[in-house]
PDB file of N, CA and C in Angstrom:
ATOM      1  N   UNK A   1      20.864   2.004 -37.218  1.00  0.00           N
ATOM      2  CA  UNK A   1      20.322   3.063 -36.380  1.00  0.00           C
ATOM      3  C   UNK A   1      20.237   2.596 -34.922  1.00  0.00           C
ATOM      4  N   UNK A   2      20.084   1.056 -34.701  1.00  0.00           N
ATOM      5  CA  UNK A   2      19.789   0.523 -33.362  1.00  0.00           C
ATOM      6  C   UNK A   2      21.541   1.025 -32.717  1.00  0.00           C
ATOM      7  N   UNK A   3      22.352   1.064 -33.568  1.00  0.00           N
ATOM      8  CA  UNK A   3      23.613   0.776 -32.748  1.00  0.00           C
ATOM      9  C   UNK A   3      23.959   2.246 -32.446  1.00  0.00           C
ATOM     10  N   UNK A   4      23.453   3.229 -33.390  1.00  0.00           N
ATOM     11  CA  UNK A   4      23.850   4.640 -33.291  1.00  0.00           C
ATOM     12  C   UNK A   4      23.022   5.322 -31.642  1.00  0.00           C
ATOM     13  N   UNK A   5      21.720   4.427 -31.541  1.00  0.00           N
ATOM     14  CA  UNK A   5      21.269   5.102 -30.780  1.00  0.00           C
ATOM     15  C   UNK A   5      21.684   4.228 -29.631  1.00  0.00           C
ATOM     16  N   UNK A   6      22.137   3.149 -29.241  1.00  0.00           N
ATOM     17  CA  UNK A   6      23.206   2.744 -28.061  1.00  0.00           C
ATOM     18  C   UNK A   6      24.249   3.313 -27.933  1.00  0.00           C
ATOM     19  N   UNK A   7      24.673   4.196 -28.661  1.00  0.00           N
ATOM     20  CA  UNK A   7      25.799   4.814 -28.440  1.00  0.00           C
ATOM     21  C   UNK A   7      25.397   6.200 -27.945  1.00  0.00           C
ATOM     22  N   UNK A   8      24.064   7.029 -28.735  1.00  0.00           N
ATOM     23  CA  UNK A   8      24.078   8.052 -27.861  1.00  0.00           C
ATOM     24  C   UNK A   8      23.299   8.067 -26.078  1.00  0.00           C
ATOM     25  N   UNK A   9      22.744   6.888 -26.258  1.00  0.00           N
ATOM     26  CA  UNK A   9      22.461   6.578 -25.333  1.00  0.00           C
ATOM     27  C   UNK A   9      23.398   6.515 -24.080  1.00  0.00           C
ATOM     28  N   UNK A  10      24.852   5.806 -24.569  1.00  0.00           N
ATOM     29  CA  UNK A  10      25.459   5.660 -23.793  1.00  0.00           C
ATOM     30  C   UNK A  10      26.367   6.993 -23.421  1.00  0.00           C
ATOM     31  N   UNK A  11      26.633   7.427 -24.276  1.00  0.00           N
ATOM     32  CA  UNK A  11      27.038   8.964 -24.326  1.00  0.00           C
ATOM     33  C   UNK A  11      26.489   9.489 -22.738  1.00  0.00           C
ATOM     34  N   UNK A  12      24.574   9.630 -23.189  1.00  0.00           N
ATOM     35  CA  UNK A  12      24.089  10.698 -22.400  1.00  0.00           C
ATOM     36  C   UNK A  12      24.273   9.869 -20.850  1.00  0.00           C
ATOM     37  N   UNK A  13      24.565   8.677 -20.599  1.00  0.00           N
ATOM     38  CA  UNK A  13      24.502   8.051 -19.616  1.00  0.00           C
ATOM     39  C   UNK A  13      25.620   8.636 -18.722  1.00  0.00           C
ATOM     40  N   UNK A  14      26.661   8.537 -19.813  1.00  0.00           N
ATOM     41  CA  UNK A  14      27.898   8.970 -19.052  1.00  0.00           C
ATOM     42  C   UNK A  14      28.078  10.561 -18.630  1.00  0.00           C
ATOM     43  N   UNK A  15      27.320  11.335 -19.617  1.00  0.00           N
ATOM     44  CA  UNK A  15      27.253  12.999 -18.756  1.00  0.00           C
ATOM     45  C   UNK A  15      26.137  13.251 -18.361  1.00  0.00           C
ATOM     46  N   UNK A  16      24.934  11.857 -17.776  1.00  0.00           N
ATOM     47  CA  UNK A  16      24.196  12.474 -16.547  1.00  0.00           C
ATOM     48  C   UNK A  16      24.839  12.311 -14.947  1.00  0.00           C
ATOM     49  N   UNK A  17      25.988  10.955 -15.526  1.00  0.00           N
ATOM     50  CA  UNK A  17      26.583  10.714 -14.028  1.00  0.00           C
ATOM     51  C   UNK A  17      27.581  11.950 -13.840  1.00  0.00           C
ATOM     52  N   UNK A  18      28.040  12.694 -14.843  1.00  0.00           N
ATOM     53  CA  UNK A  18      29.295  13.592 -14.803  1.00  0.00           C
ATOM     54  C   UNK A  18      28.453  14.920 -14.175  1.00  0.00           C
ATOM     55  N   UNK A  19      26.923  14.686 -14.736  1.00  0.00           N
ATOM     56  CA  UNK A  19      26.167  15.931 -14.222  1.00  0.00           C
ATOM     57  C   UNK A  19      25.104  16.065 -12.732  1.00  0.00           C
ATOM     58  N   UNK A  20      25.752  14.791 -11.676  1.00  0.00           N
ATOM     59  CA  UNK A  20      25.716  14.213 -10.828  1.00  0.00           C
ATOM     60  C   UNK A  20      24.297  13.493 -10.457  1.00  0.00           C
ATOM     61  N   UNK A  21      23.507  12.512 -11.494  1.00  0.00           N
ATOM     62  CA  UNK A  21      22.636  12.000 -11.468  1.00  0.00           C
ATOM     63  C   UNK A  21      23.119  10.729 -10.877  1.00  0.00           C
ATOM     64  N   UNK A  22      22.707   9.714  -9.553  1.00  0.00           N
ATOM     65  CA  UNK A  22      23.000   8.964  -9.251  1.00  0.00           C
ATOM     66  C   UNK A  22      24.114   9.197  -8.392  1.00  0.00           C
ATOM     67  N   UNK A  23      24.650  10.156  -7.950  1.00  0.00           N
ATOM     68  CA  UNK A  23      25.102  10.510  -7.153  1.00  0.00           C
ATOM     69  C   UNK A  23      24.503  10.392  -5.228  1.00  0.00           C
ATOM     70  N   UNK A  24      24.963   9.280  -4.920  1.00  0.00           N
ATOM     71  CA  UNK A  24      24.421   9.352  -3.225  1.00  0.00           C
ATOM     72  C   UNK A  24      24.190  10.452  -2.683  1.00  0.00           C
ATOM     73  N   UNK A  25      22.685  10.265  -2.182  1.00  0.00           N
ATOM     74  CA  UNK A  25      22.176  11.887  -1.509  1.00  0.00           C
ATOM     75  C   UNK A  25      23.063  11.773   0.050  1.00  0.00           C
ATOM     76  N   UNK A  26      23.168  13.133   0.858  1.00  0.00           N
ATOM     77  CA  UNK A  26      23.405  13.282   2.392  1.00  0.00           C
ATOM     78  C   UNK A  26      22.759  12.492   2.765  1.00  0.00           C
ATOM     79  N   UNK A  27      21.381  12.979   2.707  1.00  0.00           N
ATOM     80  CA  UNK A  27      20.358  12.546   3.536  1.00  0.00           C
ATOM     81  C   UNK A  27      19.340  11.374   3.218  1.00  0.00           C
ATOM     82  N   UNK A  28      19.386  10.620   3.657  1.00  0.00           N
ATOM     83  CA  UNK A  28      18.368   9.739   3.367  1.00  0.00           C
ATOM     84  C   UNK A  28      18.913   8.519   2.397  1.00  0.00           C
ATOM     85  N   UNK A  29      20.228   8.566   2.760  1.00  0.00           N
ATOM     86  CA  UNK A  29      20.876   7.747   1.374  1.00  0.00           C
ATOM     87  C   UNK A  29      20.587   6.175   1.302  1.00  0.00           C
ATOM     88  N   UNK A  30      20.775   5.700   0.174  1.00  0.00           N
ATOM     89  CA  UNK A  30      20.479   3.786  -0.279  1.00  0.00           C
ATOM     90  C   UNK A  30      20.980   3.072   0.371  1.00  0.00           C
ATOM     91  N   UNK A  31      22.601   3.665   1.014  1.00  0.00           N
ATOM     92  CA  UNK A  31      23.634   2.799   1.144  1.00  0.00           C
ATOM     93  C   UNK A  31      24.387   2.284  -0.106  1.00  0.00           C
ATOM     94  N   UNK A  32      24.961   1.394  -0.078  1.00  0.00           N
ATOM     95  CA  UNK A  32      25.544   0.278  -1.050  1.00  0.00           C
ATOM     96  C   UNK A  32      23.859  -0.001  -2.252  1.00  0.00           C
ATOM     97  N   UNK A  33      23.488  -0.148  -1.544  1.00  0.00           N
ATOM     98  CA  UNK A  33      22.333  -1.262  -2.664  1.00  0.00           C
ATOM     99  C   UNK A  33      22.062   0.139  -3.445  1.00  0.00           C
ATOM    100  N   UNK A  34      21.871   1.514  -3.130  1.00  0.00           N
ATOM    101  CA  UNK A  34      21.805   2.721  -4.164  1.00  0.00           C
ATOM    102  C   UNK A  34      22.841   2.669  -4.850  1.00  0.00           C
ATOM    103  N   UNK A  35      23.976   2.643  -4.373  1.00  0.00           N
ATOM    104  CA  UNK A  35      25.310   2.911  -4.936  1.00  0.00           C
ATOM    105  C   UNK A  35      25.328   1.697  -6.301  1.00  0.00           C
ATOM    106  N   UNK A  36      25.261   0.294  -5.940  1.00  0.00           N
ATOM    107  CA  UNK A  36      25.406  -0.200  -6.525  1.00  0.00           C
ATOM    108  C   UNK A  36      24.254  -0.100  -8.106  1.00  0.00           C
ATOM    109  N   UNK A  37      23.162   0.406  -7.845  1.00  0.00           N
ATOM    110  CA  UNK A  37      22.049   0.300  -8.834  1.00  0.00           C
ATOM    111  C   UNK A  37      22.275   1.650  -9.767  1.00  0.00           C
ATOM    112  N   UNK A  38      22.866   2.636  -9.113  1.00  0.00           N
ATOM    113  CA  UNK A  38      22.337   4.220 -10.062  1.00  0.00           C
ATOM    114  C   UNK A  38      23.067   3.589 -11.453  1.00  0.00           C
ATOM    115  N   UNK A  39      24.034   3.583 -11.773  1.00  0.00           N
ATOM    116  CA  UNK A  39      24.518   2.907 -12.932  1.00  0.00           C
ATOM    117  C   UNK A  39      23.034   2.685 -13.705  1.00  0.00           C
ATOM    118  N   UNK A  40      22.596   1.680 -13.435  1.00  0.00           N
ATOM    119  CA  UNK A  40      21.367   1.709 -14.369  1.00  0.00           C
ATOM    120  C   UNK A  40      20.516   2.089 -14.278  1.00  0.00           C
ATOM    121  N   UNK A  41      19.855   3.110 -13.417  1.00  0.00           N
ATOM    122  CA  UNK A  41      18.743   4.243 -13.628  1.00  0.00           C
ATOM    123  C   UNK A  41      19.386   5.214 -14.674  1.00  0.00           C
ATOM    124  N   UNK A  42      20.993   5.593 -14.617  1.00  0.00           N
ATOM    125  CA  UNK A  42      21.211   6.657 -15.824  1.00  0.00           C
ATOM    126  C   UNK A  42      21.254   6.175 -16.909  1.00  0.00           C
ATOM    127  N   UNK A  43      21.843   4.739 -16.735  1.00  0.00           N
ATOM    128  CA  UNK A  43      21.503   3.850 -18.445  1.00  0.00           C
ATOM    129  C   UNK A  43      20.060   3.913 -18.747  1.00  0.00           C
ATOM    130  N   UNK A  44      19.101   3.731 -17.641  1.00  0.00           N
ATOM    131  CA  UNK A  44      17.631   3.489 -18.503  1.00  0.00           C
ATOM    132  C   UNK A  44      16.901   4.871 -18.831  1.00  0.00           C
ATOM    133  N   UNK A  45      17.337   6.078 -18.077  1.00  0.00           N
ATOM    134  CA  UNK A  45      16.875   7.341 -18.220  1.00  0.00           C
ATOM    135  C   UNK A  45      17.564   7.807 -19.292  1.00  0.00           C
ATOM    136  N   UNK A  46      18.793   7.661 -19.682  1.00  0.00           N
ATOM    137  CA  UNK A  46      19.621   8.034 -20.739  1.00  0.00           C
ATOM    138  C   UNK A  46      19.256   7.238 -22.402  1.00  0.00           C
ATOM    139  N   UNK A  47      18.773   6.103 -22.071  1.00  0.00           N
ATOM    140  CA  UNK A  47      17.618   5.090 -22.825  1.00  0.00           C
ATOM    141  C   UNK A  47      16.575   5.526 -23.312  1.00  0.00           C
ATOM    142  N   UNK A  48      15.390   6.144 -22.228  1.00  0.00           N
ATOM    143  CA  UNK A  48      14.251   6.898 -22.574  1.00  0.00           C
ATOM    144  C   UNK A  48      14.557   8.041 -23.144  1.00  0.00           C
ATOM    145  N   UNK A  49      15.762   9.305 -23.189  1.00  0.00           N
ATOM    146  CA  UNK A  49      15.496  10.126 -23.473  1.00  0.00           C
ATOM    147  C   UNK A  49      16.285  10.152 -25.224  1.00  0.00           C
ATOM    148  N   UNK A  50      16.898   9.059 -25.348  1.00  0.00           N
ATOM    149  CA  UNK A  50      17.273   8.245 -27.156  1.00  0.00           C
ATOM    150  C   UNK A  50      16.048   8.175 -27.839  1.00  0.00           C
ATOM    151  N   UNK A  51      14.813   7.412 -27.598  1.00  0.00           N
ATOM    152  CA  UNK A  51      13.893   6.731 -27.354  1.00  0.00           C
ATOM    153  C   UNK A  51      12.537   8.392 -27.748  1.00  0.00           C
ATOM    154  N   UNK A  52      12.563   9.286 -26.991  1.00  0.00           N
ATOM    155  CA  UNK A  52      12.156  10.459 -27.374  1.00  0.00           C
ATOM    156  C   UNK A  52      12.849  11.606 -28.339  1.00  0.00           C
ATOM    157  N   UNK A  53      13.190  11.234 -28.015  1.00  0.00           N
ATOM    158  CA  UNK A  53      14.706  12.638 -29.549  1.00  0.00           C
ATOM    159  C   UNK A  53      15.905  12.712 -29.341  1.00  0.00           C
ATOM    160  N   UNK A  54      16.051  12.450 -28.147  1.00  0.00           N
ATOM    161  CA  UNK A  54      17.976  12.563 -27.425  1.00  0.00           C
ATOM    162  C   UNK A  54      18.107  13.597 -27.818  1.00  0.00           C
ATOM    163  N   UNK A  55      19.191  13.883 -28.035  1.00  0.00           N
ATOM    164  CA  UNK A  55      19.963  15.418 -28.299  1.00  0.00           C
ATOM    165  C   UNK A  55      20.494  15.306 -29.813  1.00  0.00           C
ATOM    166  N   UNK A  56      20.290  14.059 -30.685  1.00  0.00           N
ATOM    167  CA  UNK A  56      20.270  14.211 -32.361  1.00  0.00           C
ATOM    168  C   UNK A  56      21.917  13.125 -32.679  1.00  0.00           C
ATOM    169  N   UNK A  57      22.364  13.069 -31.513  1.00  0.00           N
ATOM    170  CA  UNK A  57      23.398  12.567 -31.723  1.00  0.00           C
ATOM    171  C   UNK A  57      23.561  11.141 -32.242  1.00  0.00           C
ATOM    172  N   UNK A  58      22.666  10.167 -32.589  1.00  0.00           N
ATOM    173  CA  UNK A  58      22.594   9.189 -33.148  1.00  0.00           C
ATOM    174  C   UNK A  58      22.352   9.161 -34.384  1.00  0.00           C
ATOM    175  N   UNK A  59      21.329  10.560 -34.868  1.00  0.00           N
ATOM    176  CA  UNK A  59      21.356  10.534 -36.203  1.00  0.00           C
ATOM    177  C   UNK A  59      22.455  10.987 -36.914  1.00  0.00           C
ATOM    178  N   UNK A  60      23.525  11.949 -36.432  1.00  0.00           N
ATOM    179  CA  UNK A  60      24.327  12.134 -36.866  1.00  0.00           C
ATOM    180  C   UNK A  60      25.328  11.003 -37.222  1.00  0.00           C
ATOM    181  N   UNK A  61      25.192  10.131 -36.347  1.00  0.00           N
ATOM    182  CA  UNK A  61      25.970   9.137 -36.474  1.00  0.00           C
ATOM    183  C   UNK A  61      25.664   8.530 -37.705  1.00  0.00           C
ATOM    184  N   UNK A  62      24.256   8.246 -37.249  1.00  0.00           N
ATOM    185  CA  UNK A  62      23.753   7.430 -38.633  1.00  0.00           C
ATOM    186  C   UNK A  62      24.117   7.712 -40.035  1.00  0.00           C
ATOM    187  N   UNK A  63      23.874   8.702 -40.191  1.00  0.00           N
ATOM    188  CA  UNK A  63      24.210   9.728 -41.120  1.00  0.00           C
ATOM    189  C   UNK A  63      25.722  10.057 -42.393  1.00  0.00           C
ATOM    190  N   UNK A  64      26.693  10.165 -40.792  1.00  0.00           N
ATOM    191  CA  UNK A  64      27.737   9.959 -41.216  1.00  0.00           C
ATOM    192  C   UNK A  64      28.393   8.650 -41.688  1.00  0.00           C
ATOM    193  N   UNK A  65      27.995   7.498 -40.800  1.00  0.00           N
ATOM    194  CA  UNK A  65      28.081   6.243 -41.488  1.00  0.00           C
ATOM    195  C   UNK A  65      27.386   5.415 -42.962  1.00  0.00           C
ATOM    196  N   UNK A  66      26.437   6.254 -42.994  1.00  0.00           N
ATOM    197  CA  UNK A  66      25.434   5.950 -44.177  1.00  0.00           C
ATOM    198  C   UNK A  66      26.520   6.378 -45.091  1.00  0.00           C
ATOM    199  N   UNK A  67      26.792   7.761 -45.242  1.00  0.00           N
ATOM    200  CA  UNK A  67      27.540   8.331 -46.543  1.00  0.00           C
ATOM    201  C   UNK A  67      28.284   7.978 -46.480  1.00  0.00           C
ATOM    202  N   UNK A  68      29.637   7.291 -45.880  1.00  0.00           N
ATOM    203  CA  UNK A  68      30.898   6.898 -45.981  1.00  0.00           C
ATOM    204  C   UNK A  68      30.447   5.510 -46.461  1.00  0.00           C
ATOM    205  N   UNK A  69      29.687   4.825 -45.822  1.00  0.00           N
ATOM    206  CA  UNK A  69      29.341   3.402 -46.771  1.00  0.00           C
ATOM    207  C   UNK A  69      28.618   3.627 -48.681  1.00  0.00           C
ATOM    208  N   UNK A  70      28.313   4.918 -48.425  1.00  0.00           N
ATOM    209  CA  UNK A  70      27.959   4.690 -50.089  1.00  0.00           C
ATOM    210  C   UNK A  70      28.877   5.232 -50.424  1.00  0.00           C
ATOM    211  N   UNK A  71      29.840   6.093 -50.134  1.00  0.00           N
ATOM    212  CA  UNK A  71      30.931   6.397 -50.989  1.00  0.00           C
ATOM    213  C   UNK A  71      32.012   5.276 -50.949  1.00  0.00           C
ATOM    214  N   UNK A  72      31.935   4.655 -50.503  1.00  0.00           N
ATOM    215  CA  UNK A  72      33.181   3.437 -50.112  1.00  0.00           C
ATOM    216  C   UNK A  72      32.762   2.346 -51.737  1.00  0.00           C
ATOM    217  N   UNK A  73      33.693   2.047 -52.378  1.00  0.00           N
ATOM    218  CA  UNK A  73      33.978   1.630 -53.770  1.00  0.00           C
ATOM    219  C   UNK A  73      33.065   0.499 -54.127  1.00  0.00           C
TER     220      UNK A  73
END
């Protein structure tokens, strides 16, 4: 289950950046040292929200891997 939920974790990481989280603001921006860090504010926000229910996608995982290992001979 630890690995299912690194994966949806990583999932949601990758479509908060697609959904422009960590994205350099106009105004008021980090520079480089923002640029370089958002990467892991969406990993650790994408972390917390595994961590509260995520969107289910780890259990599915789980799930599906569970039954293919008990049906496997």
């Amino acid at each position: 289950m630890t690995q299912a939920k690194a994966l949806e974790a990583s999932f949601l990481a990758e479509m908060l950046g697609q959904a422009g989280l960590g994205a350099p603001s106009e105004e008021f921006g980090g520079g480089h040292g923002e640029e370089q860090f958002a990467s892991f504010l969406k990993q650790e926000q994408a972390r917390l929200m595994v961590e509260k229910g995520g969107i289910g996608l780890a259990e599915m995982i789980f799930r599906s891997l569970s039954e293919r290992d008990n049906a496997a001979p």
